[in-house]
Protein backbone atom coordinates (compact mmCIF):
# COMPACT_ATOMS: atom_id res chain seq x y z
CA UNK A 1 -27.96 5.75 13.22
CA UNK A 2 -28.01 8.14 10.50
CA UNK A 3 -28.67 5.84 7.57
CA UNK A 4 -25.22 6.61 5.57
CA UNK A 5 -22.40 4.85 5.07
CA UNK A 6 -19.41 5.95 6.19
CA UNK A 7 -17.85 7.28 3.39
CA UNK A 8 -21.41 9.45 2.95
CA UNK A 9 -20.96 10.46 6.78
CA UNK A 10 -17.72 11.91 6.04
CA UNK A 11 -18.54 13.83 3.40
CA UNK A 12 -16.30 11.67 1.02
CA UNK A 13 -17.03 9.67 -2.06
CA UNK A 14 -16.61 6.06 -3.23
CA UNK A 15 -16.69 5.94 -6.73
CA UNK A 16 -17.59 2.10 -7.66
CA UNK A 17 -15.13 0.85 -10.85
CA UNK A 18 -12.65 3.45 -9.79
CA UNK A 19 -10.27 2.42 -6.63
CA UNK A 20 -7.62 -0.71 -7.66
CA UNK A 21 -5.95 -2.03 -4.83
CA UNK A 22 -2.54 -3.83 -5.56
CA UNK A 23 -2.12 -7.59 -4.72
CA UNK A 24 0.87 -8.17 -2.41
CA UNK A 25 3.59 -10.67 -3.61
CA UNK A 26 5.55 -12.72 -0.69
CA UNK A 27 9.44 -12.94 -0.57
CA UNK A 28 10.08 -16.73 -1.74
CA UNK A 29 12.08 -18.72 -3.67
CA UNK A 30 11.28 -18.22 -7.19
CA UNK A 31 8.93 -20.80 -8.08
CA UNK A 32 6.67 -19.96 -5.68
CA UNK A 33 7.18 -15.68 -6.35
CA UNK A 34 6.00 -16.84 -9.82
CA UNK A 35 3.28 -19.40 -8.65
CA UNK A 36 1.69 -16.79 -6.69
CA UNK A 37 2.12 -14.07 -9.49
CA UNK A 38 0.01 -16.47 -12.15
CA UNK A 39 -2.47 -16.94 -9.02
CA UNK A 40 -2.98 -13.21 -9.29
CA UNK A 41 -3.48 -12.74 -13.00
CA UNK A 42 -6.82 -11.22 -12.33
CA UNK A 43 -5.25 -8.71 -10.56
CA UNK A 44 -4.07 -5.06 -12.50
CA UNK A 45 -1.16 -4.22 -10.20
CA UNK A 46 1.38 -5.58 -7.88
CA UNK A 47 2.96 -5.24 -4.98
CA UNK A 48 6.63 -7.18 -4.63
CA UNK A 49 7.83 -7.71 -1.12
CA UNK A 50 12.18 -7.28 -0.96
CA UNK A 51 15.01 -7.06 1.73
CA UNK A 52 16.56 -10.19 1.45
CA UNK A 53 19.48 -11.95 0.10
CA UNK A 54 17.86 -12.48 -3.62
CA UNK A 55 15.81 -9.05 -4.28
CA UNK A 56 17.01 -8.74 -7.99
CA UNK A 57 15.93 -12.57 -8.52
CA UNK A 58 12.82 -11.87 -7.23
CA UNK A 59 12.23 -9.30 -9.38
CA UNK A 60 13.11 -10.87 -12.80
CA UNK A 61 10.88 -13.92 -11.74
CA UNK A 62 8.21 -11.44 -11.47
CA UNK A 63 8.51 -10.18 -14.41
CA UNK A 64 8.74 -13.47 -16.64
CA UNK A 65 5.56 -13.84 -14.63
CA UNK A 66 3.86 -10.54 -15.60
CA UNK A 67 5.91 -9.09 -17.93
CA UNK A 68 4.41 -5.95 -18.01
CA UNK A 69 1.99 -4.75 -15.01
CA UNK A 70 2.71 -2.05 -12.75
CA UNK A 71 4.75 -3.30 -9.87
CA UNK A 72 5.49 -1.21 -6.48
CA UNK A 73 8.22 -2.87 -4.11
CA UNK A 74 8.23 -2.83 -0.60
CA UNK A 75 11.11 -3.37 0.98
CA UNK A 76 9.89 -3.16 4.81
CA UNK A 77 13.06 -1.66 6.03
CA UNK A 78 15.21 -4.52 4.70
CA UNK A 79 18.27 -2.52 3.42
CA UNK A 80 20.39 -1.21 6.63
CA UNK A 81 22.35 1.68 4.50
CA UNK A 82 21.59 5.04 2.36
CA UNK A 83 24.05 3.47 -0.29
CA UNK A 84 22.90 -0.32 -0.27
CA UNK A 85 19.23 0.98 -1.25
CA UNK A 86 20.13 3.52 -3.65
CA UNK A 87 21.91 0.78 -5.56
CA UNK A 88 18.56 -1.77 -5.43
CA UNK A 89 16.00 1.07 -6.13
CA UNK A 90 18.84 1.73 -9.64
CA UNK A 91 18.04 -1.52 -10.50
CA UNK A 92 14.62 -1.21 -10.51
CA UNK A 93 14.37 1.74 -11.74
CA UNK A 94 15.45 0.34 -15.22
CA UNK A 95 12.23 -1.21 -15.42
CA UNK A 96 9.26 0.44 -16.61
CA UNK A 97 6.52 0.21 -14.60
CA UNK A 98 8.06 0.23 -11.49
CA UNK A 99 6.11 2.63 -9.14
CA UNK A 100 7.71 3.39 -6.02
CA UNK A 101 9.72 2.20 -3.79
CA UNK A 102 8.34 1.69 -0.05
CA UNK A 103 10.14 1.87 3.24
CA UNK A 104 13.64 1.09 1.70
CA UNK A 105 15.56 1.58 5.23
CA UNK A 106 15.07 1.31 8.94
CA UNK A 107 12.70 3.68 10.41
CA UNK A 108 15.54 4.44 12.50
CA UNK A 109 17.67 5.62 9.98
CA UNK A 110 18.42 9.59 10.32
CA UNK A 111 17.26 12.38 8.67
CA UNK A 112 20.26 13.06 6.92
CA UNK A 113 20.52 9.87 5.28
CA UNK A 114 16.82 9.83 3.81
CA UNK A 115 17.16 13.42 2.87
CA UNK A 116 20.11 11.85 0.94
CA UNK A 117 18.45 9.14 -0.34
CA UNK A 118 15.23 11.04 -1.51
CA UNK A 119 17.81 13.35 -3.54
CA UNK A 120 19.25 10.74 -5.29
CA UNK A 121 16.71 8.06 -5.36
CA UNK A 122 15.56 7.74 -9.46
CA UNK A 123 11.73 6.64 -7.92
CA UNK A 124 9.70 7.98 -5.38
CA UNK A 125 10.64 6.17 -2.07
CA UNK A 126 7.19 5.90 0.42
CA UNK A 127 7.66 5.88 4.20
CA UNK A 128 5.14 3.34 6.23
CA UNK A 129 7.36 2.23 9.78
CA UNK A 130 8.41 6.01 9.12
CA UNK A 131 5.41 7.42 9.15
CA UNK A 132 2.23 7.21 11.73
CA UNK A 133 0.45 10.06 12.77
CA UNK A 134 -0.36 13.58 10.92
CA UNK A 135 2.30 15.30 13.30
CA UNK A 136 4.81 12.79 10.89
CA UNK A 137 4.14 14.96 8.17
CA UNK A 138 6.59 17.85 8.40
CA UNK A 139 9.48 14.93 8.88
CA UNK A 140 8.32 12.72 5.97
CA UNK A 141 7.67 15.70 3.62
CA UNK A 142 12.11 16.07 4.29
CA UNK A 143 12.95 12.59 3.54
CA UNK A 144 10.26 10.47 1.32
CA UNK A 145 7.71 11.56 -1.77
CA UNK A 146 5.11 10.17 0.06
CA UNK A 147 3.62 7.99 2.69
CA UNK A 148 1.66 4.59 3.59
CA UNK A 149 -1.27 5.12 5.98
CA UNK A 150 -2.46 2.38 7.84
CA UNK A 151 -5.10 2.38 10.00
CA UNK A 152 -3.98 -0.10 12.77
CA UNK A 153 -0.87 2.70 12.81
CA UNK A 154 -2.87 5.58 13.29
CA UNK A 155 -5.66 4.03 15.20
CA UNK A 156 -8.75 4.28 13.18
CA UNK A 157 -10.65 5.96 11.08
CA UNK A 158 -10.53 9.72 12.09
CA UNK A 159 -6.43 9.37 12.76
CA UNK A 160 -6.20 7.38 8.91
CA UNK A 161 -8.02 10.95 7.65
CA UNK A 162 -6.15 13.41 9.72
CA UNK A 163 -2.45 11.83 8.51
CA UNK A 164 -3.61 11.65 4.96
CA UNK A 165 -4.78 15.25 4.54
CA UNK A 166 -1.66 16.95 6.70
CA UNK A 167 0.70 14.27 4.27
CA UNK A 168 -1.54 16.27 1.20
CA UNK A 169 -0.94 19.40 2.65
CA UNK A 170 2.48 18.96 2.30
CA UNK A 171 2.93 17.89 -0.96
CA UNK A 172 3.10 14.04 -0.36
CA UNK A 173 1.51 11.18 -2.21
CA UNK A 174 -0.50 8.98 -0.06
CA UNK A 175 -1.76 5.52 0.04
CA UNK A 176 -3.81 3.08 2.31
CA UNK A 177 -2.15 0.20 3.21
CA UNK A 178 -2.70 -2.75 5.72
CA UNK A 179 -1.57 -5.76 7.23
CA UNK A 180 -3.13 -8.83 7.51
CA UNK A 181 -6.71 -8.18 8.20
CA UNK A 182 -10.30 -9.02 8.14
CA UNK A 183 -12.97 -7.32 5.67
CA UNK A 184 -13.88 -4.89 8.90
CA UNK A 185 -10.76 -2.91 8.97
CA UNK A 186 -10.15 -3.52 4.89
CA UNK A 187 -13.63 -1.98 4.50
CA UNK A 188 -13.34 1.01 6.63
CA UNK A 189 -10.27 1.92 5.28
CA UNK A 190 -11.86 1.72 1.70
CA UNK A 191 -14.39 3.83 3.00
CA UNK A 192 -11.10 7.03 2.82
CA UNK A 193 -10.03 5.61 -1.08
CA UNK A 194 -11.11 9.03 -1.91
CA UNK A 195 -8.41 10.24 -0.11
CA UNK A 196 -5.41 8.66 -1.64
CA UNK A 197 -3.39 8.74 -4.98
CA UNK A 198 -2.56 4.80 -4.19
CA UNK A 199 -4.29 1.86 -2.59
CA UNK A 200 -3.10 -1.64 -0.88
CA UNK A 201 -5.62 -3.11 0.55
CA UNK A 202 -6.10 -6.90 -0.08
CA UNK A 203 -5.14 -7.93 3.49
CA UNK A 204 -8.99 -9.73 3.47
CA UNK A 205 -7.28 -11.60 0.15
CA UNK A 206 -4.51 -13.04 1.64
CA UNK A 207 -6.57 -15.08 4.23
CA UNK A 208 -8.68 -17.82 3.69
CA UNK A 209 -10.98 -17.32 6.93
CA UNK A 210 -12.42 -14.16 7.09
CA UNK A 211 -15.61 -14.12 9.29
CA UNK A 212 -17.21 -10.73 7.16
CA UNK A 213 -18.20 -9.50 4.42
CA UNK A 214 -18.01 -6.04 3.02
CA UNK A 215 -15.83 -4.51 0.27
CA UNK A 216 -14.94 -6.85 -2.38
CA UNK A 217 -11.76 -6.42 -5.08
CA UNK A 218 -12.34 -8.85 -8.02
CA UNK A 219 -9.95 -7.90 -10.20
CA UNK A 220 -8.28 -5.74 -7.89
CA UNK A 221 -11.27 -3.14 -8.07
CA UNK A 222 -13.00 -1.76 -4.88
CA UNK A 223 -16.52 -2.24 -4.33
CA UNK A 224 -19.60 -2.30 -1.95
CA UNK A 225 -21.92 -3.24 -4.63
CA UNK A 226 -22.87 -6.55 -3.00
CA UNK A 227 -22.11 -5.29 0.81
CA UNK A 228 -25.02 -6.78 2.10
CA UNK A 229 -25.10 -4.12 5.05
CA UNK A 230 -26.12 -0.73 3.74
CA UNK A 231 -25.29 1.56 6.30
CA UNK A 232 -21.81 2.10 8.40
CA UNK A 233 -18.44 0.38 7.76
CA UNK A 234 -21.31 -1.65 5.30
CA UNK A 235 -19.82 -5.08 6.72
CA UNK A 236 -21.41 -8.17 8.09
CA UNK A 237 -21.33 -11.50 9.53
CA UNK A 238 -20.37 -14.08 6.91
């Protein structure tokens, strides 16, 4: 109705060749970690799905794969105590290029034991099951150096922007995330990239039937160049 995107509504900006999204890598058995970490050679940085049996594996099949892009590793609450992931995030760390470290324990965890781990951890750890809503932010700013919005979490748009700024406010890092999606809720998140020291948003990438168009990421790089829609989330129809 007011002929702006909404990115230009907001008062933020999307800066075209600027905002790289990571490509997520599945937990599987080796070949297939490094079959889908060839299929992504276009793309400048990944992400590396762990909390199983075989994490370290994982990791060095990776990197025979990609020997030397940045890598962030999600663990998705996958190791159940303070000690178990300060020993995996160790190993990491002695890689360089390793990122972060996201959601290494159960959202249910206590305080005490991510104020712990944050103390000790060598990387930054990143809450996402931790971490939902802007009145999170006091809590996460305790335990984690920063957090994973998402706006299926938070509910849309206007809840993505409140929990990012109050995570800012208090010193966090912040990145968009998502699950498995279509371009509608990729694209309105990438509408908030301003917003965000990280980005991982190729849940439109990982599924071969998306009805829409809007933001693209060849190469991993944000854009709305060929966003046939001008105006709004700047998606359409396929």
């Amino acid at each position: 109705m007011t002929g702006k995107s909404i990115h230009e509504y907001l008062g933020l900006p999307f800066q075209e060749s600027k905002h790289v999204t990571s490509y997520t890598i599945s937990i599987a058995e080796p070949a297939e970690i490094r079959r889908q970490v060839l299929a992504a050679g276009n793309y400048p940085v990944l992400k590396l799905k762990v909390g199983g049996l075989h994490d370290q594996l994982s990791f060095e099949t990776l990197r025979d794969a990609a020997p030397s892009k940045p890598v962030r590793i999600d663990a998705n609450e996958g190791w159940q105590t303070k000690e178990l992931a300060l020993e995996r995030i160790e190993f990491f760390s002695k890689y360089p290029d390793v990122q972060f470290v996201e959601q290494p324990m159960p959202a249910s965890t206590p305080e005490k034991d991510w104020a712990w781990l944050k103390a000790k951890s060598p990387l930054p750890i990143f809450a996402d099951e931790s971490y939902h809503f802007a009145q999170d932010a006091e809590r996460a700013a305790e335990c984690f150096h920063g957090v994973n919005v998402k706006l299926v979490k938070t509910g849309g748009i206007t809840g993505a922007i409140d929990a990012l700024r109050a995570a800012r406010r208090q010193g966090l890092k912040t990145m968009l995330g998502c699950m498995i999606e279509t371009s509608i809720l990729i694209s309105a998140a990438a509408h908030l990239a301003s917003l965000c020291d990280y980005l991982d948003l190729d849940g439109n990438l990982l599924i071969a039937n998306d009805p829409y168009h809007g933001v693209t990421a060849d190469a991993g790089v944000l854009s709305f160049r060929d966003a046939q829609e001008k105006y709004g989330l700047r998606v359409s129809p396929r």
